[in-house]
C-alpha atoms as a PDB file:
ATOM      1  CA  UNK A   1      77.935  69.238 104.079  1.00  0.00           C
ATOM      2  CA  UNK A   2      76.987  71.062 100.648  1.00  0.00           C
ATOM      3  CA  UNK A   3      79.839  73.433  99.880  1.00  0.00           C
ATOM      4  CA  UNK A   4      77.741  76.538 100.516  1.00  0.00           C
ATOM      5  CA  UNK A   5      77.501  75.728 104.257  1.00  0.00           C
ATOM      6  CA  UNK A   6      81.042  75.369 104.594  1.00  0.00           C
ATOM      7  CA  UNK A   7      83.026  78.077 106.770  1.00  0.00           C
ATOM      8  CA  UNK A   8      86.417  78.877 104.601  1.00  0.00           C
ATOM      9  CA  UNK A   9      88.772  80.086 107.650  1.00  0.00           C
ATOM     10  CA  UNK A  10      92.053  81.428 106.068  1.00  0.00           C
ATOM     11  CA  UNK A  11      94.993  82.647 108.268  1.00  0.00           C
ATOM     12  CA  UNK A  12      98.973  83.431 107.974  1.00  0.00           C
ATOM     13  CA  UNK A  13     102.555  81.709 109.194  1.00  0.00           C
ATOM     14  CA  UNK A  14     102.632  83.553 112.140  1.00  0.00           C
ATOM     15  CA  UNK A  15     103.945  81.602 115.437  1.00  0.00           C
ATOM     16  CA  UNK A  16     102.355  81.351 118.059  1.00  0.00           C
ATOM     17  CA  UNK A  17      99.210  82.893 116.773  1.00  0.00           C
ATOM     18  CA  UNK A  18      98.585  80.415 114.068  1.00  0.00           C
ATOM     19  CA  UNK A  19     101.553  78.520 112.225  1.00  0.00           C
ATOM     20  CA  UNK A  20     102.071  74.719 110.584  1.00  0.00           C
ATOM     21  CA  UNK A  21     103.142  71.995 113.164  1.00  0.00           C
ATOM     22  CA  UNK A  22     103.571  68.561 111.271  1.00  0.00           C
ATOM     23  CA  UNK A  23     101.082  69.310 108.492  1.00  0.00           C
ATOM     24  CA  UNK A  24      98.318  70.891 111.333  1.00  0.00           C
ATOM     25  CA  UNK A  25      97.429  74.870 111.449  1.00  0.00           C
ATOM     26  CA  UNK A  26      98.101  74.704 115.211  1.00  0.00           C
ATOM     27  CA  UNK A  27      98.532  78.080 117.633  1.00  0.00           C
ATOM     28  CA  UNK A  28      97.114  80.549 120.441  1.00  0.00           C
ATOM     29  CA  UNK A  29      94.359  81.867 117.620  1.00  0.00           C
ATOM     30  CA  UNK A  30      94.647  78.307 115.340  1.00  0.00           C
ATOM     31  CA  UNK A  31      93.512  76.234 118.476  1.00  0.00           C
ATOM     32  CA  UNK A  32      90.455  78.539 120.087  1.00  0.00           C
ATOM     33  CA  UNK A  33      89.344  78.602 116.494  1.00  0.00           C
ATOM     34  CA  UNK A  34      89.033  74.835 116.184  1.00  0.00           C
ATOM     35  CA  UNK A  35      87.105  74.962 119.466  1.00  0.00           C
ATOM     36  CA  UNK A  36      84.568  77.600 118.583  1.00  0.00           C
ATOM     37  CA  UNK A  37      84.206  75.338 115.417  1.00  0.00           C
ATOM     38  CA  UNK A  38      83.063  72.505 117.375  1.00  0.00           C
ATOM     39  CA  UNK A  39      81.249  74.152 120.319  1.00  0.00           C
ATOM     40  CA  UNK A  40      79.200  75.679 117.357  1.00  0.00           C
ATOM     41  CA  UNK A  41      78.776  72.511 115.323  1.00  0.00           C
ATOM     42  CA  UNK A  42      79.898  74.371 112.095  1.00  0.00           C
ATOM     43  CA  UNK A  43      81.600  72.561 109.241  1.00  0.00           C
ATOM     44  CA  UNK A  44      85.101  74.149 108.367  1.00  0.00           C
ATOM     45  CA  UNK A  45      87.946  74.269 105.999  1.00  0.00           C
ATOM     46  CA  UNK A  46      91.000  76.025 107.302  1.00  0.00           C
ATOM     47  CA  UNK A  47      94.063  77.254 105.272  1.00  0.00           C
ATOM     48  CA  UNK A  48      97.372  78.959 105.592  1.00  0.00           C
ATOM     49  CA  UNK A  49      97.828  81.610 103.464  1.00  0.00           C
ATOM     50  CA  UNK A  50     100.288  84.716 102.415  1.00  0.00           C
ATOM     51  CA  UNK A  51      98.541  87.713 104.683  1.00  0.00           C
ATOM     52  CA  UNK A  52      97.421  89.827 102.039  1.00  0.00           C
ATOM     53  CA  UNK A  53      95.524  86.726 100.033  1.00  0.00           C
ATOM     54  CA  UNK A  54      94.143  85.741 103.701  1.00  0.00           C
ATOM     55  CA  UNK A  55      92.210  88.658 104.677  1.00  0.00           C
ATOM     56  CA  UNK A  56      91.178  89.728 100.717  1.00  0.00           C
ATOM     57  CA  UNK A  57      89.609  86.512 100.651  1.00  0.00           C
ATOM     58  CA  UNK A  58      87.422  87.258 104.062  1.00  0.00           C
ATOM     59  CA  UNK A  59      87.058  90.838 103.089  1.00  0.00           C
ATOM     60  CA  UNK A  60      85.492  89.559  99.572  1.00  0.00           C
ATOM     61  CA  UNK A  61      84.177  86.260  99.351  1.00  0.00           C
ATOM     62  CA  UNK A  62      80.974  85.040 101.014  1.00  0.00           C
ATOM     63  CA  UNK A  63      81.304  82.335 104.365  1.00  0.00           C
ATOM     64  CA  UNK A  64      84.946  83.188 104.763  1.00  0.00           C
ATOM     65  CA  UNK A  65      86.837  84.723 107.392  1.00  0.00           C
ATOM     66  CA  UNK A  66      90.242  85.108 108.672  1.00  0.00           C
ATOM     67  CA  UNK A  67      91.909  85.162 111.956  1.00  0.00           C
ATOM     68  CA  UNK A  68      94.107  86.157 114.088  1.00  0.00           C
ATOM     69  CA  UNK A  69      93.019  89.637 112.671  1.00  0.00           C
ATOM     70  CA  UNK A  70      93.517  93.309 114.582  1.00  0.00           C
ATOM     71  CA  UNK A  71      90.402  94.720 114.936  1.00  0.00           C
ATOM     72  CA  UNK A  72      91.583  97.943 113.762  1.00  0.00           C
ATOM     73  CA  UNK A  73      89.340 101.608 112.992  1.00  0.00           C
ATOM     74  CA  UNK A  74      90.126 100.973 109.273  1.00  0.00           C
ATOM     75  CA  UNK A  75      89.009  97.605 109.420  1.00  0.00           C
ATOM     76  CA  UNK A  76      85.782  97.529 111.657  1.00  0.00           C
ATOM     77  CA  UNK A  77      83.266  98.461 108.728  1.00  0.00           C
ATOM     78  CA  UNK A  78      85.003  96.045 106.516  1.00  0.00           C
ATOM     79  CA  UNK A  79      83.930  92.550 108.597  1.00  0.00           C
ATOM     80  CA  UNK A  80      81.696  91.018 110.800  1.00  0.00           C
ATOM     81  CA  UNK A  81      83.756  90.538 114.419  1.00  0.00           C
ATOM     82  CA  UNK A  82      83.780  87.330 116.688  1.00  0.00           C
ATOM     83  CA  UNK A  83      85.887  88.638 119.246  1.00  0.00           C
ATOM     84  CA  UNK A  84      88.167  88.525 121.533  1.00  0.00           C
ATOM     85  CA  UNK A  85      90.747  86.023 120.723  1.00  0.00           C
ATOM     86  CA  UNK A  86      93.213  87.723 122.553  1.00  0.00           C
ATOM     87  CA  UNK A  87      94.466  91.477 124.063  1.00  0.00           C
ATOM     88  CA  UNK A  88      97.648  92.382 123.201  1.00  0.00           C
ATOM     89  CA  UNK A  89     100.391  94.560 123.029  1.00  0.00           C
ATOM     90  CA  UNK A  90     102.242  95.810 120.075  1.00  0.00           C
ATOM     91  CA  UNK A  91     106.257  96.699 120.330  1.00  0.00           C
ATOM     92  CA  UNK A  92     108.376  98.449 118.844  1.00  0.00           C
ATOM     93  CA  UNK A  93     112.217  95.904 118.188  1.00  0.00           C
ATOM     94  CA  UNK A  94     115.274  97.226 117.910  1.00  0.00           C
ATOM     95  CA  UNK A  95     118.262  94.561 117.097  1.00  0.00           C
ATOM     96  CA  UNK A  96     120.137  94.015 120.372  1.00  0.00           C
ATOM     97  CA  UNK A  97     123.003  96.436 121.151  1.00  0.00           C
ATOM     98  CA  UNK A  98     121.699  98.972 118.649  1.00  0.00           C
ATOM     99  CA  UNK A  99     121.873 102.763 118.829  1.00  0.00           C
ATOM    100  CA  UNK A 100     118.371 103.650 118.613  1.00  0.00           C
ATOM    101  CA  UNK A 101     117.137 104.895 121.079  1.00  0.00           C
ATOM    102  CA  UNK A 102     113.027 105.491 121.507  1.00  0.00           C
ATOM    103  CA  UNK A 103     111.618 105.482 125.083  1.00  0.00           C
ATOM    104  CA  UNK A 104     108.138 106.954 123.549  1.00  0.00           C
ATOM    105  CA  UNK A 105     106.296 106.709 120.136  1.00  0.00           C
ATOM    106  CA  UNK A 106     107.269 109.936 119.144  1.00  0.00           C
ATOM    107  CA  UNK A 107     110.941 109.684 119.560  1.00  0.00           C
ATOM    108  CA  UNK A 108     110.658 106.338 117.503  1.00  0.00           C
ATOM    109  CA  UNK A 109     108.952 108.199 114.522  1.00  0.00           C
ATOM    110  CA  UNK A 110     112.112 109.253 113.671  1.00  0.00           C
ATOM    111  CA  UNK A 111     113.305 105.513 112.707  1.00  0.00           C
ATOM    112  CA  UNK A 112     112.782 103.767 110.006  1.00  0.00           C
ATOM    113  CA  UNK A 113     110.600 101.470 110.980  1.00  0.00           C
ATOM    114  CA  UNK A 114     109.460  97.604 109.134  1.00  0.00           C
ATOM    115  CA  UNK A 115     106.586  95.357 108.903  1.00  0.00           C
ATOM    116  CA  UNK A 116     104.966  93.153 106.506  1.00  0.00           C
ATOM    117  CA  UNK A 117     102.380  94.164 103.871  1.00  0.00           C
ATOM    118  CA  UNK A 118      98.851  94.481 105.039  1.00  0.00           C
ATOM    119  CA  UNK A 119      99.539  93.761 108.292  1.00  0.00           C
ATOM    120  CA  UNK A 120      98.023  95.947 110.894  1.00  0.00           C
ATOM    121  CA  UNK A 121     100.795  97.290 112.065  1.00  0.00           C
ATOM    122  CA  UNK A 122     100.977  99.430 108.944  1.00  0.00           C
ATOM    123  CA  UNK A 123      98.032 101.316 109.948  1.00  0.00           C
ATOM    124  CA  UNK A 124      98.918 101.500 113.745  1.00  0.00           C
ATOM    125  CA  UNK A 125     102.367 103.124 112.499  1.00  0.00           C
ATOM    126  CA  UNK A 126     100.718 105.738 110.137  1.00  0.00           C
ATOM    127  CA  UNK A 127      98.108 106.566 112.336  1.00  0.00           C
ATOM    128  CA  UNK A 128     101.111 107.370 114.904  1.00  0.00           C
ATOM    129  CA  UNK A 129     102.677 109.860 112.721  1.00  0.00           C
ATOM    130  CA  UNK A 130     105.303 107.231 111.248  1.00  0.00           C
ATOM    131  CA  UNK A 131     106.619 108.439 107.667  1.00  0.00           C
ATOM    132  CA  UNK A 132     109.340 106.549 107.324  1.00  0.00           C
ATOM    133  CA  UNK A 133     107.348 102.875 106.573  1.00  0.00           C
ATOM    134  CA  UNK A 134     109.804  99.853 105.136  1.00  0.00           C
ATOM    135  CA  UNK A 135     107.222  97.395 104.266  1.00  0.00           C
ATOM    136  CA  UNK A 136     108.219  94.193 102.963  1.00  0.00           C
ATOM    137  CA  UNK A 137     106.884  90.401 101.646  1.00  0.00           C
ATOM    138  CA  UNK A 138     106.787  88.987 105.686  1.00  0.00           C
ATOM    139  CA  UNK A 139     107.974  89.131 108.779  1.00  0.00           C
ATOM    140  CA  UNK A 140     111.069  86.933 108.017  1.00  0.00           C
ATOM    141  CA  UNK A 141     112.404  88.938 105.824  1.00  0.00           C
ATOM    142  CA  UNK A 142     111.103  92.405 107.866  1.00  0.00           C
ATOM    143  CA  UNK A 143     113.450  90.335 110.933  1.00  0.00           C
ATOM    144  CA  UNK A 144     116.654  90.081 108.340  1.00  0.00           C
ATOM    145  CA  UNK A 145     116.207  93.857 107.425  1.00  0.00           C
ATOM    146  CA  UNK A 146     116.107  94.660 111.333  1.00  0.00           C
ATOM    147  CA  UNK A 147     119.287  92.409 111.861  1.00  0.00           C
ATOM    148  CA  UNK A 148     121.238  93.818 108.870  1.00  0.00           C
ATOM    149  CA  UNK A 149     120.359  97.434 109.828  1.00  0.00           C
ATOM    150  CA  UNK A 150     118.509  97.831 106.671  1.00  0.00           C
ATOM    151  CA  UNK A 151     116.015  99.308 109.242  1.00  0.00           C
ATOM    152  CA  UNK A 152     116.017 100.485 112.572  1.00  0.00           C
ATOM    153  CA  UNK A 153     112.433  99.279 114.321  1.00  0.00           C
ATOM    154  CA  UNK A 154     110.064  96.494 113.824  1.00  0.00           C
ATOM    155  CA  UNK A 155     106.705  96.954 114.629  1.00  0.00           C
ATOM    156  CA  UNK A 156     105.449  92.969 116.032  1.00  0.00           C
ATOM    157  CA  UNK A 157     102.622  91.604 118.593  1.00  0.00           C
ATOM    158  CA  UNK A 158     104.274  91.027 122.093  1.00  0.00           C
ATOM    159  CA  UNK A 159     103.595  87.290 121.495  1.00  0.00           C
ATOM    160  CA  UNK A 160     105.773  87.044 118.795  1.00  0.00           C
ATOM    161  CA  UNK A 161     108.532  89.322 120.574  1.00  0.00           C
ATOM    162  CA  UNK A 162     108.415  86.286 123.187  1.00  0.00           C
ATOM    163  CA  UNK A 163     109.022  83.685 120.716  1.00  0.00           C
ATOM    164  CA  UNK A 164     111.792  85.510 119.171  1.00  0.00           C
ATOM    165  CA  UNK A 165     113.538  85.788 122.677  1.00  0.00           C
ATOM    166  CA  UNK A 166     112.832  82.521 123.466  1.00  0.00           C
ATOM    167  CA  UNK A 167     114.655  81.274 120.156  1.00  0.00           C
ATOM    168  CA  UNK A 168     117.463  83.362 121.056  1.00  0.00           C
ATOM    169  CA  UNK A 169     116.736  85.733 118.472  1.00  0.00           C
ATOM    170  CA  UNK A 170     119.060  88.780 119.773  1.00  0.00           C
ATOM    171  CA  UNK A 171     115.923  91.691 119.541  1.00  0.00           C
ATOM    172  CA  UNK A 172     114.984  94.023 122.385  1.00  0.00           C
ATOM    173  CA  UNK A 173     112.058  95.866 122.859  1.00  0.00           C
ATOM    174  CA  UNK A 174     112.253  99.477 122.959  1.00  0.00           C
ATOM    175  CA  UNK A 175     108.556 100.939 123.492  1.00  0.00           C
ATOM    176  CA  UNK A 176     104.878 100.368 123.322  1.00  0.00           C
ATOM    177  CA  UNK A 177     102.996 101.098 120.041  1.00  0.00           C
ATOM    178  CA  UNK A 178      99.727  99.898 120.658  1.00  0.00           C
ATOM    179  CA  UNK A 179      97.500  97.418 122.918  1.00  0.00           C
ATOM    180  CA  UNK A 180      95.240  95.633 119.968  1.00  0.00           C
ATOM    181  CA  UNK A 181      92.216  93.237 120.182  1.00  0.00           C
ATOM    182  CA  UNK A 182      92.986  90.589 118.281  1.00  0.00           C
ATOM    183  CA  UNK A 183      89.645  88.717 116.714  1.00  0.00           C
ATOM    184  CA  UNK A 184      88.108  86.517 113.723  1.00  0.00           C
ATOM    185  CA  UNK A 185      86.898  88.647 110.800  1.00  0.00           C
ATOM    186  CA  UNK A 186      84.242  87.388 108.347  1.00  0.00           C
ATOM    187  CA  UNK A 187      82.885  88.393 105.199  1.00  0.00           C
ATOM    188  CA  UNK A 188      79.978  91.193 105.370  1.00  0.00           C
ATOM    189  CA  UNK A 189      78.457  87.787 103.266  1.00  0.00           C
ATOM    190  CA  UNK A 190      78.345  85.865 106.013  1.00  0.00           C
ATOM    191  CA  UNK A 191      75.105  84.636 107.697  1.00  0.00           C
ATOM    192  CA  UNK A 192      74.393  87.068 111.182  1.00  0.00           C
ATOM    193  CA  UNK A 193      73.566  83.794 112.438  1.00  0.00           C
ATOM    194  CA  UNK A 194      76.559  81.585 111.759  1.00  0.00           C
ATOM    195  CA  UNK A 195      78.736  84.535 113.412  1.00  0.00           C
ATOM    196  CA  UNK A 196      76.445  84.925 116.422  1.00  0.00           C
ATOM    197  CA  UNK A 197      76.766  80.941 117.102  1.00  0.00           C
ATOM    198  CA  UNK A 198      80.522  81.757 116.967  1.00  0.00           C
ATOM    199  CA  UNK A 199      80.506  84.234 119.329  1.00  0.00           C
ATOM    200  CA  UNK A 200      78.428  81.906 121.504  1.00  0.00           C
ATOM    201  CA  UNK A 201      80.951  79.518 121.519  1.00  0.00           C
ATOM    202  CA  UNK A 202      84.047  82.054 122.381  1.00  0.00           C
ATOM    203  CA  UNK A 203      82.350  83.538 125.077  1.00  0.00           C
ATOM    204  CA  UNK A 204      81.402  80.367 126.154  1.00  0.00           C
ATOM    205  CA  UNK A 205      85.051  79.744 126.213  1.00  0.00           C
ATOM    206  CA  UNK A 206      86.200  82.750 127.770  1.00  0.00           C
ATOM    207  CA  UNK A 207      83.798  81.925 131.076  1.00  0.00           C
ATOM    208  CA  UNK A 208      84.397  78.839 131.432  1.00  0.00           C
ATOM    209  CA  UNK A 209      88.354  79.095 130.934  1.00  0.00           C
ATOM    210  CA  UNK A 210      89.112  77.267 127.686  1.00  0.00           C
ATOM    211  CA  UNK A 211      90.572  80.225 126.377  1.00  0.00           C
ATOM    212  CA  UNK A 212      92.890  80.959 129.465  1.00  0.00           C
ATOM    213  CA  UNK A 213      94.302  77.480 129.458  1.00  0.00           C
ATOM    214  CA  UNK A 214      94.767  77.337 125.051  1.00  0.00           C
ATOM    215  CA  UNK A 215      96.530  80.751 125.410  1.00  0.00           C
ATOM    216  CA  UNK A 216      99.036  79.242 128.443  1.00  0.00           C
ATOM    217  CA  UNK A 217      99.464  76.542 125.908  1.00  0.00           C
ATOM    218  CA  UNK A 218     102.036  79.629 123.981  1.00  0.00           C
ATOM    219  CA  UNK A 219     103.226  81.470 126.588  1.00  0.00           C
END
């Protein structure tokens, strides 16, 4: 395929939405990507990427998008939407056996709360009425702070929250932030009819069950 009709999909290290298994971008988001590609007969390349770099490309550069994005008020204008990959919740962590104590958003505002750089979490926690915002290179590193007590909350997607748990990760969730529609977001750039063959495909996926059984897959 000439390079101009190639879809440039970029996305982050983020288990189990999309992450590296054996040299493959693999995941809950990773694998119902692949499958709209092929339902849709659209040529592909894929890449993992730091966050920030993933969705400035997509925001910027023609026949790109990224994924698993939040489709969030601050984003909407920015992208085209295929959509939904997934509905989700969004905790707030504490490390296990900590003090704080938050059984609703606004008693957790008074926490110093961490997440990663761009991520959407940022905006969900400002538009809550969070002032106290420790944002840092990743999530790794947001999970040390949280550990250490260099902060007191971390603001994560429920799926992750299960994979910590089921690492043994000693994290408990203390409240609700947000439930998020999580989606693929493409370049304004992008041909109308490249994304409507995508969403073709994913809703194609959603009635027929594909999507049920590749989320199961993570769960």
């Amino acid at each position: 395929a000439a390079a101009q009709d190639v879809l440039y999909l970029t996305t982050e290290q983020y288990a189990p939405f999309n992450f590296d298994s054996g040299g493959e971008i693999v995941g809950l988001g990773a694998d119902q990507v692949r499958e709209i590609m092929r339902r849709s007969g659209i040529a592909f390349d894929m890449e993992l990427l730091p966050w920030s770099r993933a969705i400035g490309l997509a925001r910027e550069r023609p026949m790109t998008c990224v994924f698993t994005t939040a489709h969030t008020v601050d984003r909407d204008l920015h992208f085209k939407w295929v959509e939904p990959l997934l509905i989700e919740r969004t905790l707030l962590l504490r490390a296990a056996g900590s003090d704080v104590t938050a059984i609703t958003v606004e008693e957790a505002r008074r926490y110093r709360t961490g997440t990663q750089t761009g991520d959407y979490t940022v905006e969900l926690l400002r538009n809550a009425g969070f002032t106290e915002i420790d944002l840092a290179r990743d999530l790794d590193l947001t999970l040390k702070k949280l550990l250490s007590g260099r902060v007191d909350l971390m603001a994560v997607s429920e799926s992750y929250v299960n994979r910590l748990l089921a690492d043994g990760v000693p994290v408990e969730a203390v409240t609700v932030l947000f439930e998020q529609r999580f989606s693929i977001a493409c370049s304004p750039k992008t041909p109308d009819a490249l994304v409507a063959r995508m969403q073709k495909a994913l809703t194609g996926m959603i009635a027929d069950g594909t999507q049920a059984e590749i989320l199961a897959r993570y769960r």
